[in-house]
N, C-alpha and C. Protein backbone atom coordinates (compact mmCIF):
# COMPACT_ATOMS: atom_id res chain seq x y z
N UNK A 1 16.07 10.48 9.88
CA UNK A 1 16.84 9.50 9.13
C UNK A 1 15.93 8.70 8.22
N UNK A 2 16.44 8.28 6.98
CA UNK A 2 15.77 7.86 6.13
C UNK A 2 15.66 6.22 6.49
N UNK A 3 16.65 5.30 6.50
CA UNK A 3 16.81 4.30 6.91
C UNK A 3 15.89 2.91 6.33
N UNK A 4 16.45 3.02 5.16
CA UNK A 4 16.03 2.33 4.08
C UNK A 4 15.79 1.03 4.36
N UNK A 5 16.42 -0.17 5.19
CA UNK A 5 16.11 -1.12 5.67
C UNK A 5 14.63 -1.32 7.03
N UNK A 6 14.47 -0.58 7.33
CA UNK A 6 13.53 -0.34 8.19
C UNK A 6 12.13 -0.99 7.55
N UNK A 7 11.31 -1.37 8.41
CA UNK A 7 10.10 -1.87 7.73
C UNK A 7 9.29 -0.32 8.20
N UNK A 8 7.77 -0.30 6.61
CA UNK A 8 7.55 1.14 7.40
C UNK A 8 6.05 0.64 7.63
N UNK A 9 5.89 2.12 8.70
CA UNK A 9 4.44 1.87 8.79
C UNK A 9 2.99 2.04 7.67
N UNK A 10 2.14 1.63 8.60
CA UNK A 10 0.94 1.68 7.38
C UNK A 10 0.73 3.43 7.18
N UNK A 11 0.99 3.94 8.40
CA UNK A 11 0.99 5.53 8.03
C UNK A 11 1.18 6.35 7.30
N UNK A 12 3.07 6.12 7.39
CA UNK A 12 4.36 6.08 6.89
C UNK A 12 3.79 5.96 4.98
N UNK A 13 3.48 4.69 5.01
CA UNK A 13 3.15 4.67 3.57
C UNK A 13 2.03 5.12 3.23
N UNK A 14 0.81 5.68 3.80
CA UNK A 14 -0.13 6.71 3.02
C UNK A 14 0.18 7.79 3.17
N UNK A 15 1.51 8.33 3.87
CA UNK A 15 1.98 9.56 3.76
C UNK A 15 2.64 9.52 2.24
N UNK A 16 3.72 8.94 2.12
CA UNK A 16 4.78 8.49 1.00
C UNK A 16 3.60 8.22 -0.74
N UNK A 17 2.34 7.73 0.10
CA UNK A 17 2.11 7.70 -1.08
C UNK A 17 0.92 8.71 -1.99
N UNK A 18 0.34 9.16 -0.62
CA UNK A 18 -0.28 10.69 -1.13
C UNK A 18 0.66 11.35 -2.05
N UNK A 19 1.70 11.71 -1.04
CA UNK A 19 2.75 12.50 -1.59
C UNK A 19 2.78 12.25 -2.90
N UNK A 20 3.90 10.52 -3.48
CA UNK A 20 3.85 10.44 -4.43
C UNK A 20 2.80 11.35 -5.36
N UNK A 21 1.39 10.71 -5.09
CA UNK A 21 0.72 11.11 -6.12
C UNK A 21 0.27 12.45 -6.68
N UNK A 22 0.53 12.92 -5.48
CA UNK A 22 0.37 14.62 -5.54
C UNK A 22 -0.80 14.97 -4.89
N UNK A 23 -1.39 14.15 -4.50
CA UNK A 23 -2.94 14.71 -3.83
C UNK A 23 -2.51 16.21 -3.06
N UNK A 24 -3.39 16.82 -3.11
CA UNK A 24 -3.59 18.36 -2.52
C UNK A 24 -3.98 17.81 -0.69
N UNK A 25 -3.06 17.66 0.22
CA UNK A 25 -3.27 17.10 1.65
C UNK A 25 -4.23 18.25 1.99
N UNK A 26 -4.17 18.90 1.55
CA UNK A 26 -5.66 20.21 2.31
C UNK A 26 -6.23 20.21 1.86
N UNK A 27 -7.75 19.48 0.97
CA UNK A 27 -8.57 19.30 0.44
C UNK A 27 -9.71 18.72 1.25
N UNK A 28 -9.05 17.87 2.21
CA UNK A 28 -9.60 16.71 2.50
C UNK A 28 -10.46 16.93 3.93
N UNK A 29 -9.99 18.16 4.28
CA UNK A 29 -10.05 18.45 6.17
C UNK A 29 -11.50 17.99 6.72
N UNK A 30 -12.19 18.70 5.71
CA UNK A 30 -13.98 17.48 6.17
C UNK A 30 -14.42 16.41 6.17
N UNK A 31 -13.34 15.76 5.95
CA UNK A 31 -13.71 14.05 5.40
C UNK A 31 -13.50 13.99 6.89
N UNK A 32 -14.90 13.00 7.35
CA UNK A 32 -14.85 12.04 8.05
C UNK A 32 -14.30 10.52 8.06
N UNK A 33 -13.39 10.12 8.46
CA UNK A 33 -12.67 8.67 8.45
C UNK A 33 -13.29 7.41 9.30
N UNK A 34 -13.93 6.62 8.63
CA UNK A 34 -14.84 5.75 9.44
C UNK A 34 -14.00 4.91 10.34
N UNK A 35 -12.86 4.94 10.32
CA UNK A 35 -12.07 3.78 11.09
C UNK A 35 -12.41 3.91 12.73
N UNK A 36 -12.06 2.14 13.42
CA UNK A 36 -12.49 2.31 14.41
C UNK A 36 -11.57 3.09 15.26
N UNK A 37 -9.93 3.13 14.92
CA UNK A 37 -8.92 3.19 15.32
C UNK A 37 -8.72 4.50 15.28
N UNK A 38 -9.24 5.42 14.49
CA UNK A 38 -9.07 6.76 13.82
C UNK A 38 -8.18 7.45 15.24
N UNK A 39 -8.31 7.63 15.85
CA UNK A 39 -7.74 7.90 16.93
C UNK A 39 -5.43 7.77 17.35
N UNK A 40 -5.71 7.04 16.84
CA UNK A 40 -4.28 6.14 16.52
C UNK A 40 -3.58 6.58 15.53
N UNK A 41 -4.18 7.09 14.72
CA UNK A 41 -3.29 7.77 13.45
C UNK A 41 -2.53 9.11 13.94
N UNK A 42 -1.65 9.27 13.85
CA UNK A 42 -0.62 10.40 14.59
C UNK A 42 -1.09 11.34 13.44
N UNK A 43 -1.07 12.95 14.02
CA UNK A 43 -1.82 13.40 13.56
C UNK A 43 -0.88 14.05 12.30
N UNK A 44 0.23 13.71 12.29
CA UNK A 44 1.13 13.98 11.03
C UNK A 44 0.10 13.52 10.03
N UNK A 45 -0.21 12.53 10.17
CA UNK A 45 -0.53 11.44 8.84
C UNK A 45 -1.94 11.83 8.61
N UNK A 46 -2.75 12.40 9.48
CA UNK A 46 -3.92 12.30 9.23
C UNK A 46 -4.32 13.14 7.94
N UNK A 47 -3.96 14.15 7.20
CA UNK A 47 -4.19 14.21 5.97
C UNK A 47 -3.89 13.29 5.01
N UNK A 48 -3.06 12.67 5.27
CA UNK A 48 -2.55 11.96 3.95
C UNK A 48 -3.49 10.89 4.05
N UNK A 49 -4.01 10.03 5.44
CA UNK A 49 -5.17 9.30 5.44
C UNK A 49 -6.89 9.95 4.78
N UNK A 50 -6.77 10.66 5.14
CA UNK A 50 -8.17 11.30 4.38
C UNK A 50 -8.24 11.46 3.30
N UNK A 51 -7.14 12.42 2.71
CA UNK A 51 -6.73 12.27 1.24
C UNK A 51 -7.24 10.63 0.44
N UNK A 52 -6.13 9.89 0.98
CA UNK A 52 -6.13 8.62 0.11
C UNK A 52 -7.37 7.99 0.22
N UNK A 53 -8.64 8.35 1.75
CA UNK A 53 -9.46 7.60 1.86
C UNK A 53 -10.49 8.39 0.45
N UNK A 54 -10.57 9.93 0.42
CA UNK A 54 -11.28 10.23 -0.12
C UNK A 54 -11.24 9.99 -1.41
N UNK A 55 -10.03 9.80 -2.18
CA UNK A 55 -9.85 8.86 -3.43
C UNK A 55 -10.23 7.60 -3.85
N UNK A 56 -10.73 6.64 -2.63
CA UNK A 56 -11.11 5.77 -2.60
C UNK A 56 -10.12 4.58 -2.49
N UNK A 57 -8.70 4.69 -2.06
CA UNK A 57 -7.52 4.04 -2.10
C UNK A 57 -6.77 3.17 -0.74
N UNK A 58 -7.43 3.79 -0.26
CA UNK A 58 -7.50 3.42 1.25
C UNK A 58 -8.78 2.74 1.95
N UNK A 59 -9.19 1.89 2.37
CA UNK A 59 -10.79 1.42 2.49
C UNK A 59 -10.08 0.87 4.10
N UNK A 60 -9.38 0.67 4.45
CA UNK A 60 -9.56 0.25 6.00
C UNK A 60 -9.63 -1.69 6.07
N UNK A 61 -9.45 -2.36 7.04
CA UNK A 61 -9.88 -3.55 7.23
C UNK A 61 -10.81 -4.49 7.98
N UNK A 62 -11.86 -4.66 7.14
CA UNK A 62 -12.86 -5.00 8.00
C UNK A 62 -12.67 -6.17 9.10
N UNK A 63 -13.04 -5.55 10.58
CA UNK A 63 -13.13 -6.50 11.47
C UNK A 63 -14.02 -6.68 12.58
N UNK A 64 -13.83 -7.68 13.17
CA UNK A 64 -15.13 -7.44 14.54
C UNK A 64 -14.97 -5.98 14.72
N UNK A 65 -16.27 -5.01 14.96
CA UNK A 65 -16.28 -3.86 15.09
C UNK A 65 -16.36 -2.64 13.96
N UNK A 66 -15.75 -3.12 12.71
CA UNK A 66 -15.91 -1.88 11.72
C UNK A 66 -14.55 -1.98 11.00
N UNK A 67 -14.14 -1.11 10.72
CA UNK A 67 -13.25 -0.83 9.78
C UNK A 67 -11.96 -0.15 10.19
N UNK A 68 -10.48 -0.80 10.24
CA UNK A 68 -9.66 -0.32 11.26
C UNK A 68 -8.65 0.10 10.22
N UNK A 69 -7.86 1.23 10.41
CA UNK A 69 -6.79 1.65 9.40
C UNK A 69 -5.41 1.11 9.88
N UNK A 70 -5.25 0.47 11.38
CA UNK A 70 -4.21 0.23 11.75
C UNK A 70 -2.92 0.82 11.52
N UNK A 71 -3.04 2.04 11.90
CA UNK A 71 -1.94 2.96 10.88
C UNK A 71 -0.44 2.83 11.42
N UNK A 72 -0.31 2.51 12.65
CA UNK A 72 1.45 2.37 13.81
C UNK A 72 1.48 0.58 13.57
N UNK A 73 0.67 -0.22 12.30
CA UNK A 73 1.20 -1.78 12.15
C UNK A 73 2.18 -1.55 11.21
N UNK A 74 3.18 -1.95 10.63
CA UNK A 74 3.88 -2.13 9.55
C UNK A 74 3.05 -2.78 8.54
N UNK A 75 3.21 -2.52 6.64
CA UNK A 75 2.26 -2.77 5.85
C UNK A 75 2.94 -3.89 5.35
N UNK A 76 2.38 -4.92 4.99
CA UNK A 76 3.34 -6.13 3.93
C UNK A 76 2.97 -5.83 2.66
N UNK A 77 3.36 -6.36 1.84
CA UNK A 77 3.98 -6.27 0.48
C UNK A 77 2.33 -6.57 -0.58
N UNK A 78 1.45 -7.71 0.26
CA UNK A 78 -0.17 -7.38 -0.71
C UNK A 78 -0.67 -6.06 -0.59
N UNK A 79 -0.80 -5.78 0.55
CA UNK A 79 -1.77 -4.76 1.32
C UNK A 79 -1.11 -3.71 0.42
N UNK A 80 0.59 -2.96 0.22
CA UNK A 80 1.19 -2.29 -0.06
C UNK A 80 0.56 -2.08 -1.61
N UNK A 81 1.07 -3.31 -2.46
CA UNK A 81 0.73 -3.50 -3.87
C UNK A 81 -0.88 -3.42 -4.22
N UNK A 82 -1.91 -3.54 -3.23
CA UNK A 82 -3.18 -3.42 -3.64
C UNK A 82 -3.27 -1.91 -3.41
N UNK A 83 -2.83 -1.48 -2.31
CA UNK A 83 -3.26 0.31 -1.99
C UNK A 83 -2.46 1.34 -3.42
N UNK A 84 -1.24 0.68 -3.81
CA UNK A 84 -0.52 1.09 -5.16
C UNK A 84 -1.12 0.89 -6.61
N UNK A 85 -1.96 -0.19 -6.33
CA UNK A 85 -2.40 -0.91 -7.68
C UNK A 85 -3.89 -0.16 -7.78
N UNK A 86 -4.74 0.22 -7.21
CA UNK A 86 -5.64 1.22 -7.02
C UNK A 86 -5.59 2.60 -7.67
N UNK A 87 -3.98 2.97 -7.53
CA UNK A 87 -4.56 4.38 -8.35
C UNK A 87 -3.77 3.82 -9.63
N UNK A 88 -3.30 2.96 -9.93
CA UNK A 88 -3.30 2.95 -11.23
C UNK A 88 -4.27 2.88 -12.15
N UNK A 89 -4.47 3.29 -13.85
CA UNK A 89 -5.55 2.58 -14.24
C UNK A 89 -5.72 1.65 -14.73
N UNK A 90 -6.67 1.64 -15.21
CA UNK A 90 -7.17 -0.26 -15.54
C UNK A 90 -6.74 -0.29 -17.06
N UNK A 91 -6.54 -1.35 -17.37
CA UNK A 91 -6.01 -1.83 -18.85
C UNK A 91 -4.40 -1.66 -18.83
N UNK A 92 -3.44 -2.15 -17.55
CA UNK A 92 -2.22 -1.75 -17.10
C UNK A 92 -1.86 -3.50 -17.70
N UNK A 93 -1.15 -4.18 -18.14
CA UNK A 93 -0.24 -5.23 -18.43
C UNK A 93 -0.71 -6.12 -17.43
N UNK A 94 -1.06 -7.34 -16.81
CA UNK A 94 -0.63 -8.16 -16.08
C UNK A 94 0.10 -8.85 -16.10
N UNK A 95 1.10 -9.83 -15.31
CA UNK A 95 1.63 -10.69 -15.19
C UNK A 95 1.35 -11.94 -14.72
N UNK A 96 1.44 -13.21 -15.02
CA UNK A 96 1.43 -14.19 -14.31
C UNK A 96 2.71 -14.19 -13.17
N UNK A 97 1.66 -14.66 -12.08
CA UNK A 97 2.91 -14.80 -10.93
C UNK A 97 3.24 -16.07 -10.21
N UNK A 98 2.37 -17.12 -11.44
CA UNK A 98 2.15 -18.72 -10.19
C UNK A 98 3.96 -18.48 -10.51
N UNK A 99 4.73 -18.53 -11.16
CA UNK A 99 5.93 -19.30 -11.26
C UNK A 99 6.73 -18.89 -9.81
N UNK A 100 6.25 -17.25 -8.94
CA UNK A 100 6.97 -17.41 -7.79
C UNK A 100 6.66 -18.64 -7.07
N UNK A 101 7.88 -19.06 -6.33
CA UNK A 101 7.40 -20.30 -5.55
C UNK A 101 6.41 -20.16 -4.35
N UNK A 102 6.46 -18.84 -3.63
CA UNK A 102 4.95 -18.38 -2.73
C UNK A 102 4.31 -18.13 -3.22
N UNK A 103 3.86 -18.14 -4.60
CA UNK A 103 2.31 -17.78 -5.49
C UNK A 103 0.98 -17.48 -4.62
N UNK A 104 1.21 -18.99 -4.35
CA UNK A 104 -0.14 -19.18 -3.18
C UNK A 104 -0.27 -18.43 -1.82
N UNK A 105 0.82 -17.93 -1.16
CA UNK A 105 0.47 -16.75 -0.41
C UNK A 105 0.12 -15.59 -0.79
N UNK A 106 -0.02 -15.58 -1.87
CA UNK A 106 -1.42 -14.08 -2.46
C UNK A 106 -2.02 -14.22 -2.11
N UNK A 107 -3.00 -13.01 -1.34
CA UNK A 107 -4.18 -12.97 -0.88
C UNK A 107 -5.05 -12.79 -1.86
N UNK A 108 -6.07 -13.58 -2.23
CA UNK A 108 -7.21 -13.23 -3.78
C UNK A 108 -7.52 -11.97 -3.39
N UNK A 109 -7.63 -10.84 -2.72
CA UNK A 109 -8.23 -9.69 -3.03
C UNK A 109 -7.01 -8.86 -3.09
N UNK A 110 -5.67 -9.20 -3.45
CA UNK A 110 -4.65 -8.64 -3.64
C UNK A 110 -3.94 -8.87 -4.93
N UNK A 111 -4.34 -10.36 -6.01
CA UNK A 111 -4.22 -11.04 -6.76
C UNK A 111 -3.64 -10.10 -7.87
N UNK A 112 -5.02 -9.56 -8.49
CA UNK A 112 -4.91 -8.32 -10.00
C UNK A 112 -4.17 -7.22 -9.93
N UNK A 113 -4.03 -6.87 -8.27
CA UNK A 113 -3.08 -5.59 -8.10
C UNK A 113 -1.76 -6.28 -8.27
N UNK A 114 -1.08 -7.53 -7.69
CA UNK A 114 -0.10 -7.96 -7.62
C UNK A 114 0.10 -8.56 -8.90
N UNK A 115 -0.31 -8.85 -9.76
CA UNK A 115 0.15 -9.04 -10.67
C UNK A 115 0.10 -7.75 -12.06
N UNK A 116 -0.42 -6.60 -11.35
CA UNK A 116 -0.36 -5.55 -12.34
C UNK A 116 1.16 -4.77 -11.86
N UNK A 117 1.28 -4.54 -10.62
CA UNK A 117 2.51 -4.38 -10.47
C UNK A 117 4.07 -4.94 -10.82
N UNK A 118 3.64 -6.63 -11.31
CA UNK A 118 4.49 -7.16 -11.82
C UNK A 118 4.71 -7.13 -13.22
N UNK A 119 3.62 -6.83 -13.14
CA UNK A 119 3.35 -6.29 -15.21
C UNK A 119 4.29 -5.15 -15.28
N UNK A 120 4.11 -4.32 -14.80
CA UNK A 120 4.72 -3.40 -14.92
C UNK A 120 6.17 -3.16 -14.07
N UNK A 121 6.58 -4.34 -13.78
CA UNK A 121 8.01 -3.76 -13.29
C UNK A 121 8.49 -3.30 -11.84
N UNK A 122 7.22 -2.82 -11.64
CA UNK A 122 7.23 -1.77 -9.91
C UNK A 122 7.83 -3.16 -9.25
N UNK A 123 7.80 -4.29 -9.14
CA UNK A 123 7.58 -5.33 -7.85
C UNK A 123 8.07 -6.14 -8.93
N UNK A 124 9.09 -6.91 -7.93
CA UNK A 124 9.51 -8.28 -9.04
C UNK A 124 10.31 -9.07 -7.54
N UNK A 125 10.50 -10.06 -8.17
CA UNK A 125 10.65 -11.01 -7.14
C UNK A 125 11.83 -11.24 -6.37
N UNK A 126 12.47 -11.94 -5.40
CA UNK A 126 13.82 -12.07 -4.77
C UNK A 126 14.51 -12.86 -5.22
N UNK A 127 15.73 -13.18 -4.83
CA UNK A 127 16.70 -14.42 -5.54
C UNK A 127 15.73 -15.78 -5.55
N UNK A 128 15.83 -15.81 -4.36
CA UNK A 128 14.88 -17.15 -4.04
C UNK A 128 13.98 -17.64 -4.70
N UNK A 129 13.37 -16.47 -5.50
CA UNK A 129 12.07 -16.71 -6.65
C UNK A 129 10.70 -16.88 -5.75
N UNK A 130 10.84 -15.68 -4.91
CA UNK A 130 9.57 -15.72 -4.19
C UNK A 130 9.20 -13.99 -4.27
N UNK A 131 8.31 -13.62 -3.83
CA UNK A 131 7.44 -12.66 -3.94
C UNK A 131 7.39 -12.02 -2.67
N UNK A 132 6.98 -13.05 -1.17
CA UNK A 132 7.03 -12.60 -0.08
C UNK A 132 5.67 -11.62 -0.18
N UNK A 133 4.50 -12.02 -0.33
CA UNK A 133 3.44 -11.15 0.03
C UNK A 133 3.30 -10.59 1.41
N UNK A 134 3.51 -12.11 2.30
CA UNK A 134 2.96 -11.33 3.79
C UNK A 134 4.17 -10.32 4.55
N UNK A 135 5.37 -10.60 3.91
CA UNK A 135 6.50 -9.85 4.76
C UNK A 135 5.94 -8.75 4.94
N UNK A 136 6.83 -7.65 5.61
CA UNK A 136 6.40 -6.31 6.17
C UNK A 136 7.48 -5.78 4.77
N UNK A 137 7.49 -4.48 4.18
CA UNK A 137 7.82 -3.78 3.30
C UNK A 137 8.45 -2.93 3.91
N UNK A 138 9.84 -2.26 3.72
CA UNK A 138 10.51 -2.07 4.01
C UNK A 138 10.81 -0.32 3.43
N UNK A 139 11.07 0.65 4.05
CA UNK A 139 11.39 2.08 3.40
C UNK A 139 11.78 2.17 1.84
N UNK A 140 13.01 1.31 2.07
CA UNK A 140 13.73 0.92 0.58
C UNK A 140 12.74 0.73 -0.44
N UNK A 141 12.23 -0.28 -0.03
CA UNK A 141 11.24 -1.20 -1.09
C UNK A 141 10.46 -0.19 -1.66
N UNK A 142 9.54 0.33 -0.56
CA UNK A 142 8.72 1.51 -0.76
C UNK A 142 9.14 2.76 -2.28
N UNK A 143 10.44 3.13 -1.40
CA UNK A 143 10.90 4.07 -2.39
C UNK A 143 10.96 3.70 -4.01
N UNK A 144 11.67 2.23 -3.72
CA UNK A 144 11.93 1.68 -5.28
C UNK A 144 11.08 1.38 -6.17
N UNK A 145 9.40 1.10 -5.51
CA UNK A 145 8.79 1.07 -6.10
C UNK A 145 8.09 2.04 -6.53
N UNK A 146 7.93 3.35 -5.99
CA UNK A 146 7.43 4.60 -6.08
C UNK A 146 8.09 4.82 -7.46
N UNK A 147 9.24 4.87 -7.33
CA UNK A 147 10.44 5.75 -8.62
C UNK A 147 10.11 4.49 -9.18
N UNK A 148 9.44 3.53 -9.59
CA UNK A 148 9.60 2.56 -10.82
C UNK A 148 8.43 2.71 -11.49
N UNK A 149 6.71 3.33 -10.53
CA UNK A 149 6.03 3.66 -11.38
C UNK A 149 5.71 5.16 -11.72
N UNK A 150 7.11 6.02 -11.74
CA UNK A 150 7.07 7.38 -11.84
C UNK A 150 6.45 7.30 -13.66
């Protein structure tokens, strides 16, 4: 089931978004994945993690211990828009985004991606006039933004 309201996982979305991009998922089979967690990634996903790591799109989150992909957490909406805003290229439109009223819940190392996505349309804001960085991202969302930067 597709189940568009669902929040998805971090997996979930480097599957969805390999895909998107077309990466060749069998390219990758020798890449070693530095994560501490590597283990945790169901092994559906594990190409699409190597893939995206070997693109350089995926980097993991540094924590006590090393670098964790957390792949069975659900992704929120920076994390989502920075791993999206990565394979775009550079010289893409920005947007100003102070006018959402959560502005300030941007994470600064999510900042240029989130506002290139708003440049371009992929990501725009809720009634409320908020942005919702930290929420969890949702199948739907996912999709809509995929097909907006086709």
């Amino acid at each position: 089931y597709y189940n568009p309201g669902e929040n998805i996982t971090r997996a979930e979305f480097f599957t969805m978004a390999a895909r998107w991009m077309g990466l060749d998922l069998t390219q990758n089979e020798s890449v070693e994945l530095p994560f501490v967690d590597v283990a945790a990634i169901p092994e559906w996903a594990v190409p699409a993690v190597k893939a995206m790591y070997a693109e350089a799109i995926v980097k993991g989150s540094l924590e006590e211990g090393g670098y964790y992909a957390h792949p069975n957490a659900t992704i929120n909406r920076a994390e989502a828009m920075t791993i999206l805003g990565r394979t775009q290229g550079k010289g893409r439109p920005e947007a100003e985004v102070e006018g959402f009223a959560d502005a300030g819940l941007i994470p600064e190392w999510a900042l240029s991606y989130v506002r290139t996505l708003v440049g371009q349309k992929a990501v725009g804001g809720y009634e409320d006039n908020t942005l919702r960085p930290l929420a969890s991202m949702t199948r739907g969302e996912v999709a809509k933004v995929l097909t907006t930067l086709r």
